[in-house]
C-alpha atoms as a PDB file:
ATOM      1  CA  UNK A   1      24.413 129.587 143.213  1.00  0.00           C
ATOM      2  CA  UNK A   2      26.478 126.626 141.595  1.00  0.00           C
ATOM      3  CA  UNK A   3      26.944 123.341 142.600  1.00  0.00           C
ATOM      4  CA  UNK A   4      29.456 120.865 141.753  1.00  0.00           C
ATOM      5  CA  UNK A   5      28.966 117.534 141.828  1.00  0.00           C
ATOM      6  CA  UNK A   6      31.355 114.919 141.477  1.00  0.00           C
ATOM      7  CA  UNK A   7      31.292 112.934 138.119  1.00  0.00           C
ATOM      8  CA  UNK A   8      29.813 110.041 138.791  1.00  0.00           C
ATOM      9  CA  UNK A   9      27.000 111.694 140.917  1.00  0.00           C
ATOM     10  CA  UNK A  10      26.590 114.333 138.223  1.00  0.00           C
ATOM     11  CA  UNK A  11      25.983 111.851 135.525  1.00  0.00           C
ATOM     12  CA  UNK A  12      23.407 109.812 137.435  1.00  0.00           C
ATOM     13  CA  UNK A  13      21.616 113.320 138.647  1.00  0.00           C
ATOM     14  CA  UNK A  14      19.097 115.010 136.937  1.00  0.00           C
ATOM     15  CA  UNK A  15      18.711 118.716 137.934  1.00  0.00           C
ATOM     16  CA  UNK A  16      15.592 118.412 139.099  1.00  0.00           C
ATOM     17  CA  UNK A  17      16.236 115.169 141.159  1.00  0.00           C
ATOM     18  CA  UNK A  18      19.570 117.294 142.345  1.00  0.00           C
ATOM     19  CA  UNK A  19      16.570 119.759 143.851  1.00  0.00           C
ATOM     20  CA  UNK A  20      14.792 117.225 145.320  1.00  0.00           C
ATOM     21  CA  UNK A  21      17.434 116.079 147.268  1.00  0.00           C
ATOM     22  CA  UNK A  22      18.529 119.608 148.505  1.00  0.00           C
ATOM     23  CA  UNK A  23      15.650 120.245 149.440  1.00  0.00           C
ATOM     24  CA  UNK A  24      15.029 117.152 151.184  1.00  0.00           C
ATOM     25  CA  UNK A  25      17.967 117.773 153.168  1.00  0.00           C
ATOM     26  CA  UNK A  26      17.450 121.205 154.245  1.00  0.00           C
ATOM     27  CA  UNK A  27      14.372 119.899 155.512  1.00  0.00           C
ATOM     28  CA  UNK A  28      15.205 117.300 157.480  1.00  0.00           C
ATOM     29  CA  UNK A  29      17.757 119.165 158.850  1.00  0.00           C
ATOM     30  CA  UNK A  30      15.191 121.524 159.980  1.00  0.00           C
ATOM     31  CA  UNK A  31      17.177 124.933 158.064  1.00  0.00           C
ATOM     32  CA  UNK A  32      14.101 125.192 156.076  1.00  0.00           C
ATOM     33  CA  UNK A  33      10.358 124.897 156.409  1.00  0.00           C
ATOM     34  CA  UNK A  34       7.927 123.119 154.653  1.00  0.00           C
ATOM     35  CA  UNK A  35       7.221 125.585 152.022  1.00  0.00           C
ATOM     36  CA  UNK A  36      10.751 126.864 151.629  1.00  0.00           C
ATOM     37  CA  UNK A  37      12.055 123.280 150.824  1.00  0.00           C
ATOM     38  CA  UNK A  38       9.050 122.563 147.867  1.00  0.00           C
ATOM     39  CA  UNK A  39      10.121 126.158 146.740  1.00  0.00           C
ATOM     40  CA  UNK A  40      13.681 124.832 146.140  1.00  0.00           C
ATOM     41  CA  UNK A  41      12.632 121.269 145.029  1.00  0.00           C
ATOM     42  CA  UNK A  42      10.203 123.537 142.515  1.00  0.00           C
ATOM     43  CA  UNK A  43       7.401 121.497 143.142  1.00  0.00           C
ATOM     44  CA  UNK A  44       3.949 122.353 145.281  1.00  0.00           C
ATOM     45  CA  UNK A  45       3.821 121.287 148.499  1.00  0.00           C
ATOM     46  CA  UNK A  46       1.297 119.079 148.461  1.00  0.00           C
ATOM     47  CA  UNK A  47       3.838 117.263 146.111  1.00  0.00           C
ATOM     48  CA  UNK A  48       6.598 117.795 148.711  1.00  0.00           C
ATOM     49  CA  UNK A  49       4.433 116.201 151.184  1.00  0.00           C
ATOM     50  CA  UNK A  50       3.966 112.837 148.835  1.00  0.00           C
ATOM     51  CA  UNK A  51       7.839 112.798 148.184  1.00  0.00           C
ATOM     52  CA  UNK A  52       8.366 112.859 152.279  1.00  0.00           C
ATOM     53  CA  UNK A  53       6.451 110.001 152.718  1.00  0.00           C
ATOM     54  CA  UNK A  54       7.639 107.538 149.506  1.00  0.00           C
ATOM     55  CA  UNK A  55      11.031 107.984 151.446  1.00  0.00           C
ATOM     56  CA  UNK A  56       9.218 107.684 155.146  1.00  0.00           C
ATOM     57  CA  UNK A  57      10.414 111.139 156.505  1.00  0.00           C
ATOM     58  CA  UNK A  58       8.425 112.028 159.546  1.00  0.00           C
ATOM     59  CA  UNK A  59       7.037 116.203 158.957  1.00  0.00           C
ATOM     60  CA  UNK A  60       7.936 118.366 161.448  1.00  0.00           C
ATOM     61  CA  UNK A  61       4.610 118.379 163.449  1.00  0.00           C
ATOM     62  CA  UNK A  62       4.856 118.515 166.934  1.00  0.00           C
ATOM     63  CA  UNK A  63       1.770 119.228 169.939  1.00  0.00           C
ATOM     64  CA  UNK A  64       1.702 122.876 169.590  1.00  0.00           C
ATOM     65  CA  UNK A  65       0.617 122.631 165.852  1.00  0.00           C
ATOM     66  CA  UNK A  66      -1.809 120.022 166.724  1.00  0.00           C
ATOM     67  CA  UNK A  67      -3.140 122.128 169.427  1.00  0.00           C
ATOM     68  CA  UNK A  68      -3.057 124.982 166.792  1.00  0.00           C
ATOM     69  CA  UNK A  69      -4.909 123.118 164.484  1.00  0.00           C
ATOM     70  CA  UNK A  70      -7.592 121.552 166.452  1.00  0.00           C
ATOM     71  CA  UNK A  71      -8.358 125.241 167.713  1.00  0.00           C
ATOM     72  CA  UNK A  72      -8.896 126.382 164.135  1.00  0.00           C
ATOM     73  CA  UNK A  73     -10.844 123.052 163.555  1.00  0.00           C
ATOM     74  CA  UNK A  74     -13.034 123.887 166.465  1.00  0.00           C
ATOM     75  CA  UNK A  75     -13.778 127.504 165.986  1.00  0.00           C
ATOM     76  CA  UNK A  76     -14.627 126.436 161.945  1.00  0.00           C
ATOM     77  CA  UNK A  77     -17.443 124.000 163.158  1.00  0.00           C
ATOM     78  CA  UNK A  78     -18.825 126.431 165.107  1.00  0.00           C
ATOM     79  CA  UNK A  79     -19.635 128.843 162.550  1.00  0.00           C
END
């Protein structure tokens, strides 16, 4: 796919900042996941995760993966 920028953007832009910020946005618009939008960005997720919250975007975590999670938590400490 290519993208074109205006000018003035495109000068300021790096490629990989351009990534970033795509990805950023599909995420926050929810049309990708959490491991789709680090895919794009081309950075791990873990890294995704640290960019999120320099810029103070909430993750899409709602109760039913914290349910989800505490259930795996649980049946870990029991083994």
């Amino acid at each position: 796919m290519t993208l074109t920028l205006p000018q003035n953007l495109e000068a300021r832009l790096t490629p990989q900042s351009t990534a970033l910020h795509l990805a950023i946005g599909l995420f926050v618009a929810d049309e990708s996941t959490l491991g789709q939008a680090a895919q794009v960005a081309g950075i791990s997720q873990a890294d995704f995760l640290r960019e999120l919250g320099q810029r103070h975007i909430p993750i899409h975590y709602g109760s039913a993966e914290l349910a989800a999670d505490l259930a795996t938590v649980e049946t870990l400490a029991r083994q």
